[in-house]
Protein backbone atom coordinates (compact mmCIF):
# COMPACT_ATOMS: atom_id res chain seq x y z
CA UNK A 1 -21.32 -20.07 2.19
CA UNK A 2 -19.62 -17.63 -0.36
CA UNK A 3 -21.42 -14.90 -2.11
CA UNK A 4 -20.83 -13.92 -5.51
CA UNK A 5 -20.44 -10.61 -6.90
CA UNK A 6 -23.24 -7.98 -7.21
CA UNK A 7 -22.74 -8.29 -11.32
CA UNK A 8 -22.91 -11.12 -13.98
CA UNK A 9 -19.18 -11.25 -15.21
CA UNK A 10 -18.12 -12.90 -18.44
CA UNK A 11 -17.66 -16.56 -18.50
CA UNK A 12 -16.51 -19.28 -21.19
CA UNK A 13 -19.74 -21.22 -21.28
CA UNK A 14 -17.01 -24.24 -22.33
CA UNK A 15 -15.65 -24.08 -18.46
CA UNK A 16 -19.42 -24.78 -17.53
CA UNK A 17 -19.61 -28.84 -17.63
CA UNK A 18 -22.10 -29.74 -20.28
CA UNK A 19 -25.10 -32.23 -19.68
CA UNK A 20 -23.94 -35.73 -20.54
CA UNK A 21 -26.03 -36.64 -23.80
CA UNK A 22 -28.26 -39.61 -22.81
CA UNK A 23 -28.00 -39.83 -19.22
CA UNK A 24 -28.24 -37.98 -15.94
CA UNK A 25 -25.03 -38.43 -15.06
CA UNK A 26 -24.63 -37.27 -11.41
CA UNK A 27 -21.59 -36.60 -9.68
CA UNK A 28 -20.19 -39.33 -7.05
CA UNK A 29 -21.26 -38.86 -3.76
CA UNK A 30 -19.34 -36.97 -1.34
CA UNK A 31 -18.09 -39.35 1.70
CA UNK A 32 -19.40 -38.43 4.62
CA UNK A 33 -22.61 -36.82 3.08
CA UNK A 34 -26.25 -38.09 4.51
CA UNK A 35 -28.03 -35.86 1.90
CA UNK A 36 -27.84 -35.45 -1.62
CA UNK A 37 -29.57 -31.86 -3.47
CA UNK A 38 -30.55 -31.63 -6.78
CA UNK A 39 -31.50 -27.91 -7.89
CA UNK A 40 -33.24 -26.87 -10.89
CA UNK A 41 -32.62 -23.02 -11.79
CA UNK A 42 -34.95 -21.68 -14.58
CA UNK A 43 -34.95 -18.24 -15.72
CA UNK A 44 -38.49 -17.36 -16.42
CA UNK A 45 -37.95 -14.28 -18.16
CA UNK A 46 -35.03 -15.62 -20.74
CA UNK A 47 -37.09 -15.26 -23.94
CA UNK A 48 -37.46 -11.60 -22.84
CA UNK A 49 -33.70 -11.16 -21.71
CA UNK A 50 -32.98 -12.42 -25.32
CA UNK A 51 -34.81 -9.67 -27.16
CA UNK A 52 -33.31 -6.91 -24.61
CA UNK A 53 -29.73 -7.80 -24.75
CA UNK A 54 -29.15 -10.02 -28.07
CA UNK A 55 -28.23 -13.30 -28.87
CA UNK A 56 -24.40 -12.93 -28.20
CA UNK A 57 -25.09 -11.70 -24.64
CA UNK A 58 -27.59 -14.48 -24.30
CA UNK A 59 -25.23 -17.24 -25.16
CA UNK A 60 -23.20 -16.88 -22.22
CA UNK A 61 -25.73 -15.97 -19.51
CA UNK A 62 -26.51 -19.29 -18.11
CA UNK A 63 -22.77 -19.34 -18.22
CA UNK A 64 -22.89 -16.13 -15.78
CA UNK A 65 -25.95 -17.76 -13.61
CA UNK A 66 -24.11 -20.59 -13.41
CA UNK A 67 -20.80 -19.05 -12.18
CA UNK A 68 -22.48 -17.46 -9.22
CA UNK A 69 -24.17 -20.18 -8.29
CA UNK A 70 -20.97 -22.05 -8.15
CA UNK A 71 -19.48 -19.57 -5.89
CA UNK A 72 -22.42 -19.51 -3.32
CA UNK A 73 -22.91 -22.73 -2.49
CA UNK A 74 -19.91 -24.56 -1.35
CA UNK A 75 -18.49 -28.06 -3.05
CA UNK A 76 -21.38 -27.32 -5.56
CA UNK A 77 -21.35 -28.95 -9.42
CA UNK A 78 -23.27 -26.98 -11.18
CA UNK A 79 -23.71 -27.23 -14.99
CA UNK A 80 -25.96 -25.68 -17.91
CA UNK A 81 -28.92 -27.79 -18.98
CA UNK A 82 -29.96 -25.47 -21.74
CA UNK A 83 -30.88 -22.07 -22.56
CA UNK A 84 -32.84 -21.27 -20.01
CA UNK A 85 -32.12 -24.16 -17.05
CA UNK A 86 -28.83 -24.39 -15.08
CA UNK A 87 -29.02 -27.57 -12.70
CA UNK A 88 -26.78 -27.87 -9.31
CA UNK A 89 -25.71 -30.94 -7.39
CA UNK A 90 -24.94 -30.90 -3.99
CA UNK A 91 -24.42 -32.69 -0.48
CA UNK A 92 -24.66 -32.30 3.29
CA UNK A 93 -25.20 -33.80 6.12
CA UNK A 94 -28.53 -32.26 7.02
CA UNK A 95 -32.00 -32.20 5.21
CA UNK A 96 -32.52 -28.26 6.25
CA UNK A 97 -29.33 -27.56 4.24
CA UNK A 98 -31.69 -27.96 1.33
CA UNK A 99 -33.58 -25.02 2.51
CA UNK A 100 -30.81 -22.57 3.33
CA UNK A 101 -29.47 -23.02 -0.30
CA UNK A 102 -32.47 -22.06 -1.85
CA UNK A 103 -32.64 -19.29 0.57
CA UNK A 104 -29.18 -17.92 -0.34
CA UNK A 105 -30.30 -18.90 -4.36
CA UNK A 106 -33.42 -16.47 -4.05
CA UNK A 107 -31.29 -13.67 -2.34
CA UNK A 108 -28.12 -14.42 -5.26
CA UNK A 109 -31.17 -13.81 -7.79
CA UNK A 110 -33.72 -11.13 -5.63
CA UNK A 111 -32.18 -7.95 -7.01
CA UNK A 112 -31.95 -6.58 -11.02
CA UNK A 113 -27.99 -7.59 -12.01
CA UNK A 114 -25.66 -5.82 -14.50
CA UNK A 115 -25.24 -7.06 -18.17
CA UNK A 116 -22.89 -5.00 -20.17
CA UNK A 117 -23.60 -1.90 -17.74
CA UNK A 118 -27.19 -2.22 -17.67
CA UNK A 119 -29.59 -3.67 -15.08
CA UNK A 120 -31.97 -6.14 -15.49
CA UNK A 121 -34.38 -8.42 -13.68
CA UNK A 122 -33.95 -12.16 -13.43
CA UNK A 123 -37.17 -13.63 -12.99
CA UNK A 124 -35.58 -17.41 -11.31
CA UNK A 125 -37.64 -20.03 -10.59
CA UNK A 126 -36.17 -23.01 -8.40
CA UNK A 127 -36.90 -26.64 -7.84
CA UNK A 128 -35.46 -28.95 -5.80
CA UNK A 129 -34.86 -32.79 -4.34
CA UNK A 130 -33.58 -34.07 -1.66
CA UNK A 131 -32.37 -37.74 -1.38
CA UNK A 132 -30.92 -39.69 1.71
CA UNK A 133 -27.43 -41.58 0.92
CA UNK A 134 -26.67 -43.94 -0.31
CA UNK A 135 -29.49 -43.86 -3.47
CA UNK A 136 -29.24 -45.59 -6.63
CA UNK A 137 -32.77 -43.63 -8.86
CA UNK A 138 -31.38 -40.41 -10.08
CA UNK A 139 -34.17 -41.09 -12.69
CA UNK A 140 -36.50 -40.23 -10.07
CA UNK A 141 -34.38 -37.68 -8.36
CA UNK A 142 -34.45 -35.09 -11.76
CA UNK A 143 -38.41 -36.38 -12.16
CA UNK A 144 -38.96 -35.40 -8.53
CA UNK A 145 -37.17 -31.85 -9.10
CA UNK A 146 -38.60 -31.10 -12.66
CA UNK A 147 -42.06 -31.33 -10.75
CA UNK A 148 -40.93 -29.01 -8.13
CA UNK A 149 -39.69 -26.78 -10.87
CA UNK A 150 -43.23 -26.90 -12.32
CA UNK A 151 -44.86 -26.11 -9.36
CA UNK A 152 -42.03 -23.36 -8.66
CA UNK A 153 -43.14 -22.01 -11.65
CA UNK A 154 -46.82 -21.69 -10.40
CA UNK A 155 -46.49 -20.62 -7.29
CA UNK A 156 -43.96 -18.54 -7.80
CA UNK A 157 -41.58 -19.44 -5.03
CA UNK A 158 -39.12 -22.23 -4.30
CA UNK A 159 -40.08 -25.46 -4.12
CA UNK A 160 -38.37 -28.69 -2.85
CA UNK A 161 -39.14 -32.26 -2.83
CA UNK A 162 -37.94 -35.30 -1.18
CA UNK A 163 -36.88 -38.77 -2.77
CA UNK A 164 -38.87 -41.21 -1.25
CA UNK A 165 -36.48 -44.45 0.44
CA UNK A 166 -35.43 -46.72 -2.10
CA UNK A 167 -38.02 -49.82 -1.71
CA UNK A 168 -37.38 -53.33 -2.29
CA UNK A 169 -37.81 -55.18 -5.76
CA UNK A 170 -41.20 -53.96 -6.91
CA UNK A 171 -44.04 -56.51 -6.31
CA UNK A 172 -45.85 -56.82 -9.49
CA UNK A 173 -48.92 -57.77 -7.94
CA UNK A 174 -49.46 -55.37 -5.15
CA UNK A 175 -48.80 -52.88 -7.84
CA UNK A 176 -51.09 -54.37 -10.33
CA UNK A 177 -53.61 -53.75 -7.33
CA UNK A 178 -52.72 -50.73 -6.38
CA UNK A 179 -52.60 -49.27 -9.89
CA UNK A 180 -56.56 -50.60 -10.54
CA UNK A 181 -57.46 -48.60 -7.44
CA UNK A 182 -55.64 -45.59 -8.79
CA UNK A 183 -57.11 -45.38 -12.17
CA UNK A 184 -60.53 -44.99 -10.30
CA UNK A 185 -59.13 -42.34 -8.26
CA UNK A 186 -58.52 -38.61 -9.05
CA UNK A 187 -55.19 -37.64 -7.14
CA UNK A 188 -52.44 -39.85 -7.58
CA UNK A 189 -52.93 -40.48 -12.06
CA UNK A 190 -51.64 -36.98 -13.86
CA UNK A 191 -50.32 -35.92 -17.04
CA UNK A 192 -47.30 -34.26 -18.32
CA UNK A 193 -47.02 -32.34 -21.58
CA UNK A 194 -43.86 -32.10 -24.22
CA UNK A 195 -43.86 -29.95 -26.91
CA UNK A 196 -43.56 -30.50 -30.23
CA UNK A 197 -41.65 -27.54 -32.46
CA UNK A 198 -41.93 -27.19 -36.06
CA UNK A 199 -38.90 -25.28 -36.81
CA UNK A 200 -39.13 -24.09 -39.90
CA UNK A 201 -42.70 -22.11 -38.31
CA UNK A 202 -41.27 -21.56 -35.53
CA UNK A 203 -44.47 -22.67 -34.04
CA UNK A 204 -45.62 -25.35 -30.95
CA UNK A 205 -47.53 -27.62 -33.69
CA UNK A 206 -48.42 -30.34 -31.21
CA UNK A 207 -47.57 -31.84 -27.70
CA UNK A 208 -47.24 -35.35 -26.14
CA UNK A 209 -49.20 -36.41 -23.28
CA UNK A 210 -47.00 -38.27 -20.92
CA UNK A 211 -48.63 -40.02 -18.20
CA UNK A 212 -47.63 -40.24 -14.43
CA UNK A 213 -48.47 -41.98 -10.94
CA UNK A 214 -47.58 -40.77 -7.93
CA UNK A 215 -48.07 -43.93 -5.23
CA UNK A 216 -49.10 -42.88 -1.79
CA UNK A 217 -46.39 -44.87 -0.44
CA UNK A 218 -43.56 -45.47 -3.25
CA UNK A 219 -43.78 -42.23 -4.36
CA UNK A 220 -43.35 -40.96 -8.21
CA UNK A 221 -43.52 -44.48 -9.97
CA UNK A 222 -41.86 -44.76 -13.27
CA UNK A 223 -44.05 -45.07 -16.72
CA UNK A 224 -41.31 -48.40 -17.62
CA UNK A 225 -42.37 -49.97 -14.54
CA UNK A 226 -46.41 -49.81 -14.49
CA UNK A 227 -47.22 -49.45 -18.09
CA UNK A 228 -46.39 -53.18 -18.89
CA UNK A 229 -48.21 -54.01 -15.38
CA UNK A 230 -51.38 -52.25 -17.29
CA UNK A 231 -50.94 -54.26 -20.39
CA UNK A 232 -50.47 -57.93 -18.44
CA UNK A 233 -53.35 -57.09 -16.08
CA UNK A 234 -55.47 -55.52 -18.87
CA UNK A 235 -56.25 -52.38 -16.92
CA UNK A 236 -54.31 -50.89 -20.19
CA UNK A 237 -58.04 -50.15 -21.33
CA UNK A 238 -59.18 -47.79 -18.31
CA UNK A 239 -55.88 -46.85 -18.61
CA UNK A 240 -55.61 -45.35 -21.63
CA UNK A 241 -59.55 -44.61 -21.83
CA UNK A 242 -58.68 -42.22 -18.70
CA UNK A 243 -55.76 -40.31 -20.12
CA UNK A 244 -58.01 -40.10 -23.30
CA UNK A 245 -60.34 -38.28 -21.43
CA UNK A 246 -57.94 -35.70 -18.91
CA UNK A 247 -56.29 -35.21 -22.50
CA UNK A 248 -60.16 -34.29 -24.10
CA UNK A 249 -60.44 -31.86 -21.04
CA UNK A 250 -56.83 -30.11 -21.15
CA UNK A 251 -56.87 -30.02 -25.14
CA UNK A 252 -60.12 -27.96 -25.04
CA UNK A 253 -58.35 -25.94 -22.28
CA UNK A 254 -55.41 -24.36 -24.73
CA UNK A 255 -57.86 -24.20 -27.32
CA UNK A 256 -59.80 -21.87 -24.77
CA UNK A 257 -56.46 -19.60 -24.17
CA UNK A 258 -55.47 -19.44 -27.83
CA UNK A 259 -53.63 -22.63 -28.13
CA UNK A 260 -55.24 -24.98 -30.45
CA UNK A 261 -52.91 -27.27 -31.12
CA UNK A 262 -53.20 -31.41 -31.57
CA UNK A 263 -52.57 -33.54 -28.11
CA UNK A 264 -50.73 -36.66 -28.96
CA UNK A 265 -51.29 -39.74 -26.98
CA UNK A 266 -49.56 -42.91 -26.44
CA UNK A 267 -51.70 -46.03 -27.52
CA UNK A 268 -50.15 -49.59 -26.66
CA UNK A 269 -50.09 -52.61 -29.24
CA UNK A 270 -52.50 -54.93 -27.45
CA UNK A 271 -55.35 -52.04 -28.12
CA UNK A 272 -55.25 -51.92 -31.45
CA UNK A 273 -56.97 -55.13 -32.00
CA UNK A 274 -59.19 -54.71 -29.60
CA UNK A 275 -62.53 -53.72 -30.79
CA UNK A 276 -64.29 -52.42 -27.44
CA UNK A 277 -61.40 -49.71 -26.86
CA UNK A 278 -61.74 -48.65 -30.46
CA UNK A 279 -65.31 -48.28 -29.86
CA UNK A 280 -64.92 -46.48 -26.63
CA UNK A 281 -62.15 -44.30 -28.02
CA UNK A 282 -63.71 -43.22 -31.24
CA UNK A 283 -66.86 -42.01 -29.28
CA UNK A 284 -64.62 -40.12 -27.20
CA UNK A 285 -63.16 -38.14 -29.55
CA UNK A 286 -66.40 -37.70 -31.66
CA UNK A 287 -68.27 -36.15 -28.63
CA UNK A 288 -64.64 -34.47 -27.21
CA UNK A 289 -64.17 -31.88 -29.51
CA UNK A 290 -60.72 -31.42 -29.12
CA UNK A 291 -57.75 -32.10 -31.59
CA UNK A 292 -56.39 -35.59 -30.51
CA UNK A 293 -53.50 -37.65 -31.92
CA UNK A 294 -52.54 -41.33 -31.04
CA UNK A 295 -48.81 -42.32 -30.95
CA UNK A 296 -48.37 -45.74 -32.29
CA UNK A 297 -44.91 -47.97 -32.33
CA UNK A 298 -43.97 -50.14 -35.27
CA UNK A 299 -43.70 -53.40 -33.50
CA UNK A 300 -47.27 -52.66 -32.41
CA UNK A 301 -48.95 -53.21 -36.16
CA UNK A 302 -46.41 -56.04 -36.84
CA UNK A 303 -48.02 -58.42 -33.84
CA UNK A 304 -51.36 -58.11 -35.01
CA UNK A 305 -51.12 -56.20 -38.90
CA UNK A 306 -54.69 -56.82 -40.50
CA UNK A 307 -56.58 -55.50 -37.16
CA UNK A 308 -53.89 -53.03 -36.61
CA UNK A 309 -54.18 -51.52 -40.23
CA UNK A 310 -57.83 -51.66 -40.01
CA UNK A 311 -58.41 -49.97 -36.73
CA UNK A 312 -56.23 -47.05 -37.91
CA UNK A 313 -57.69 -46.26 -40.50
CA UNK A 314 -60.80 -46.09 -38.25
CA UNK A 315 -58.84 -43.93 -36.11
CA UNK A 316 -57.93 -41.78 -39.02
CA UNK A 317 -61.58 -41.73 -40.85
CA UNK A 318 -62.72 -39.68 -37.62
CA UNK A 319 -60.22 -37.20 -37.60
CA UNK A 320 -57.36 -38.69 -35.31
CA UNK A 321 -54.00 -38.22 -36.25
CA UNK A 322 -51.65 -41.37 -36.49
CA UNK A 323 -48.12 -40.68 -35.74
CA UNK A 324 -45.29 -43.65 -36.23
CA UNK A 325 -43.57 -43.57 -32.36
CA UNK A 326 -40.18 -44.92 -31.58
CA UNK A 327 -39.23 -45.64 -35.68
CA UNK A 328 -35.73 -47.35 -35.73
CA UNK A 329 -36.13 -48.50 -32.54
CA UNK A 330 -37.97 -51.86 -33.54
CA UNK A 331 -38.33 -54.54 -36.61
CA UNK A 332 -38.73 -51.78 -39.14
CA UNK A 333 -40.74 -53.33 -41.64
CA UNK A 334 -41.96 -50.86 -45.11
CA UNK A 335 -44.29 -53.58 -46.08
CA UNK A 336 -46.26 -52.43 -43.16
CA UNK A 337 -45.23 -48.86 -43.23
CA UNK A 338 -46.66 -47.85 -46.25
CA UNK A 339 -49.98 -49.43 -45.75
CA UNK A 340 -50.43 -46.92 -42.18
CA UNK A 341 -52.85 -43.77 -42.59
CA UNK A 342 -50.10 -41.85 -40.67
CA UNK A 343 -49.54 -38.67 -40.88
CA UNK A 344 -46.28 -38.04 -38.67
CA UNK A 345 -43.02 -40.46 -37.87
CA UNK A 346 -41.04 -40.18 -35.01
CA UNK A 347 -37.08 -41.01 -35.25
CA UNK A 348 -36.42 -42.61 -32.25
CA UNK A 349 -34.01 -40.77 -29.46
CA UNK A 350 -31.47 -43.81 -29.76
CA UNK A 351 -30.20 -42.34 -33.06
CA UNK A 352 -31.03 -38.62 -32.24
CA UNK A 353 -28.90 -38.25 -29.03
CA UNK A 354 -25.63 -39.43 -30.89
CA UNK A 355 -26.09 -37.98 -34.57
CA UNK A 356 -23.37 -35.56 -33.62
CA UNK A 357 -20.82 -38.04 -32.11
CA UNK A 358 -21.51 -41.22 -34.69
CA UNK A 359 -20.65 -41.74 -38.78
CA UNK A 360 -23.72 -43.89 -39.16
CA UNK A 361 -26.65 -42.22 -37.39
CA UNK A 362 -26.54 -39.19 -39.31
CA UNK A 363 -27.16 -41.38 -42.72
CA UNK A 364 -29.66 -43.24 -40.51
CA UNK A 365 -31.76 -40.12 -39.85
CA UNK A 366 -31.00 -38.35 -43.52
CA UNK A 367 -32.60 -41.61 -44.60
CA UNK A 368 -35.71 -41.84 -42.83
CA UNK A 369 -36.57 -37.99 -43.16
CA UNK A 370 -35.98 -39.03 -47.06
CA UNK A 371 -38.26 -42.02 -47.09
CA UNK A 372 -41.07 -40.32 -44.59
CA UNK A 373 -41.55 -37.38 -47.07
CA UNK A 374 -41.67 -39.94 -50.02
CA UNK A 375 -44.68 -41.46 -47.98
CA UNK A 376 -45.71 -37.81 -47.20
CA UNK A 377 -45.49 -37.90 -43.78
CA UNK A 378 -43.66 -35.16 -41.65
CA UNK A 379 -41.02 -36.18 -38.98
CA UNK A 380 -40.31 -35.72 -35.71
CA UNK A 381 -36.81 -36.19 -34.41
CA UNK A 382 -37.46 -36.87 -30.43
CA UNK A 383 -34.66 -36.62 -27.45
CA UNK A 384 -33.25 -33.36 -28.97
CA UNK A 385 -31.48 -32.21 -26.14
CA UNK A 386 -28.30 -29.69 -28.18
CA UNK A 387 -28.31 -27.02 -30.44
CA UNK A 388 -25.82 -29.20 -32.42
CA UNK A 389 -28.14 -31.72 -33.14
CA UNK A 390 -30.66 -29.40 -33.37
CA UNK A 391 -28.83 -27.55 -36.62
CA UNK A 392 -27.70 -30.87 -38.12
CA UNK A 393 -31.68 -31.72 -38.05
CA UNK A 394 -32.47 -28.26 -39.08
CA UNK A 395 -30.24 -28.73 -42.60
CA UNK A 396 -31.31 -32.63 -42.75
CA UNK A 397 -34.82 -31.20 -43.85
CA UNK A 398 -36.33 -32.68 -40.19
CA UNK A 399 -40.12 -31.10 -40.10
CA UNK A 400 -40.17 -30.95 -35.88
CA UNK A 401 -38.16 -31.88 -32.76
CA UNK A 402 -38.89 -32.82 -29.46
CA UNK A 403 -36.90 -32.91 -26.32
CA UNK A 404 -34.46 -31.41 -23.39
CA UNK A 405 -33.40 -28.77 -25.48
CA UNK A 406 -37.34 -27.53 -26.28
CA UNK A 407 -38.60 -28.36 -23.12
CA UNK A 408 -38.65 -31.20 -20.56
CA UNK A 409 -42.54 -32.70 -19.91
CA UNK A 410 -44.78 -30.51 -18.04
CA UNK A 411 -47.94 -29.82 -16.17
CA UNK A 412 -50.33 -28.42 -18.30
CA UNK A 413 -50.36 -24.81 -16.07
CA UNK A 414 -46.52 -24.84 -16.60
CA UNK A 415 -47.30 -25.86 -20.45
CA UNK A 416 -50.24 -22.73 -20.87
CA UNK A 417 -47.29 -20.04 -19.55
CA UNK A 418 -44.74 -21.96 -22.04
CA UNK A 419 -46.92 -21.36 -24.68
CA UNK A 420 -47.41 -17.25 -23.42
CA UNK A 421 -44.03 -16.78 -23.00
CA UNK A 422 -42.92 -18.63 -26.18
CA UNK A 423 -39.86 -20.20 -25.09
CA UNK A 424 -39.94 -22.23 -27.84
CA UNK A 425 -38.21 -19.41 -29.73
CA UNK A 426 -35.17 -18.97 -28.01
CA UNK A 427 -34.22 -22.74 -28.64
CA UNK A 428 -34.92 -22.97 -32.26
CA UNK A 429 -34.63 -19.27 -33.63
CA UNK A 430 -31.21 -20.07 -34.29
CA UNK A 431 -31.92 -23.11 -36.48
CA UNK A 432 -33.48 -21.07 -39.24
CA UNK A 433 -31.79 -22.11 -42.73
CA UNK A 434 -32.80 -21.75 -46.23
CA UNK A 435 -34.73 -25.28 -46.57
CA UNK A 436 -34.83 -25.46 -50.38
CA UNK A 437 -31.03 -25.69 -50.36
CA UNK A 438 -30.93 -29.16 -48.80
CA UNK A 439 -34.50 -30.60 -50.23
CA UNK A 440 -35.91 -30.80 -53.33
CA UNK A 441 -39.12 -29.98 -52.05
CA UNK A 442 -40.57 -27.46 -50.42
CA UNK A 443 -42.94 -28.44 -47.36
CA UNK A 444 -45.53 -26.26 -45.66
């Protein structure tokens, strides 16, 4: 394998392949090739690079990190994720390859480098998948390494993961079963966090609880696959009464470290006329006393609008904030919209992820932050994964943003040392405009 140079040189971060918008995008796979790497590399320490050496400097950095990655792992395709994140792609025809990269990744990254003649530290963590050819889930593979990156993070060494072997066509049944039996179980059900940034407070003002299963046997199973299992099979209830509750626990768990901010939690349509889990969940969050939010979709109220209406406003009486989810996405209906106690809408990713390649979804977007701030809501553009997008937002008058570009979703120990390292601020410090140029009014 090569080795770079003992020094960061200056690179154009445009020869550094971009992440596709939308998509994973991995490369083709090598013939010949039994094993296919995916590599994470964080730098822990950016936010405190930043401050040292400036934004300018900063800007090309994961340029540099990724430039000597390049050169020390052969046939690598390595591009920048994001500020902080630089992800590689790789082959070879043995699993333990996996290993020796990482090894020759820690040593690339073990001593201080020189930026602009002075030496610094990176702090690097690494994560890691491995996946046998031929594989068709690199929605899995990047799940699989973000986790290992979480755990890198923890443990403070290099973790790697493998891809479990592609099943068969998912039985609906045996996983109906399998997912009742998990729900009363304590190790395969966890949560992931996302961040929510208000940018114009450059503050975390809430995160989204994303929930996860991790089959003994299939390995990491995907939310699109065993949430509507949960909602045929009714087990949506324990479900959602679960995550309710590891959310209750974890939210009082920031607030303990200096972090009280709202969690946000996904509730699905079928619960929202259903008057035991609005019992259950109200008396949850009465006795919880922690700062809970439910994330609701349109389409949800429109199936079912009187009980759907009514139960919010339950929701709302008690303290629980009612966010719009996914608006855009579904049979938009203002009828319905103004009659919700909500207090946040979402723009859905679909129109978020191109507003900087398409003529219509900008006017899209300038129209619902328009219309939400008539209603006096504030709104959250999600699947904000470029600074682009991010600035176009920033002048549209967009309250927060979610996504890539802020952080991927997260255990809550990886969450706790986003929050102390606030690495929020080296994705959105740059967004900072004078607001009451582009809106007539001014919002907190």
């Amino acid at each position: 394998m090569k080795r770079s140079p003992s020094s960061l040189s200056r690179l154009d971060p445009a020869s550094i392949p971009p992440e596709d918008e939308g998509e994973i995008g991995f490369p083709p796979v090598r013939s010949g090739k039994r094993f296919q790497f995916l590599i994470l590399v964080e730098i822990v320490n950016f936010a405190i690079l930043r401050r040292h050496v400036g934004r300018q400097r900063c800007d090309v950095l994961m340029a540099d990190v990724a430039e000597r990655a390049l050169l020390a792992i052969d046939g690598a395709q390595v591009r920048v994720l994001g500020p902080a994140q630089v992800e590689i792609v790789a082959f070879g025809e043995d699993r333990d390859v996996l290993a020796a990269m990482l090894d020759v990744l820690t040593a690339l990254f073990d001593s201080p480098v020189d930026i602009d003649g002075e030496r610094y530290a990176l702090d690097v963590a690494l994560g890691a998948t491995a996946a046998s050819m031929p594989h068709h889930d690199d929605v899995r593979m990047i799940e699989e390494a973000e986790q290992a990156l979480a755990d890198a993070r923890i443990e403070r060494r290099p973790v790697e993961r493998d891809l479990p072997v592609e099943t068969a066509r998912i039985d609906r049944i045996a996983l109906a079963r399998d997912l009742h039996v998990a729900i009363g179980r304590s190790d395969e059900l966890f949560l992931q966090y996302q961040p929510k940034v208000h940018v114009r407070r450059q503050q975390i003002a809430s995160v989204e609880a994303l929930i996860r299963w991790r089959h003994p046997t299939r390995g990491l199973v995907l939310p699109g696959d065993f949430i509507p299992i949960a909602e045929d099979s009714r087990d949506i209830v324990a479900l959602t009464l679960w995550t309710l509750r590891q959310v209750i626990t974890d939210q009082k768990t920031m607030a303990a470290r200096g972090y009280d901010v709202p969690v946000f939690i996904n509730i699905a349509g079928v619960l929202l006329s259903d008057t035991r889990f609005v019992a259950e969940a109200c008396t949850l969050v009465q006795h919880g006393g922690a700062k809970i939010g439910f994330e609701i979709t349109e389409t949800s109220v429109i199936r079912d609008p009187e009980s759907a209406i009514a139960n919010l406003k339950i929701f709302a009486e008690i303290g629980i904030d009612v966010a719009i989810d996914d608006y855009g996405a579904g049979l938009s209906s203002l009828a319905y919209l103004k009659q919700l106690p909500a207090c946040e809408l979402k723009i859905d990713k679909l129109f978020v992820t191109q507003l900087t390649s398409s003529n219509r979804d900008p006017l899209i977007v300038r129209s619902t932050i328009d219309l939400a701030h008539a209603l006096e809501m504030e709104v959250v553009a999600e699947g904000v994964e470029t600074q682009a997008a991010l600035a176009l937002l920033t002048v549209m008058g967009c309250d927060m943003v979610q996504g890539f570009l802020i952080s991927r979703p997260i255990g809550l120990d990886a969450l706790l040392q986003f929050f102390d390292e606030g690495r929020h601020l080296a994705a959105t410090s740059e967004a900072r405009v004078p607001f009451a140029r582009f809106s007539g009014v001014q919002r907190g």
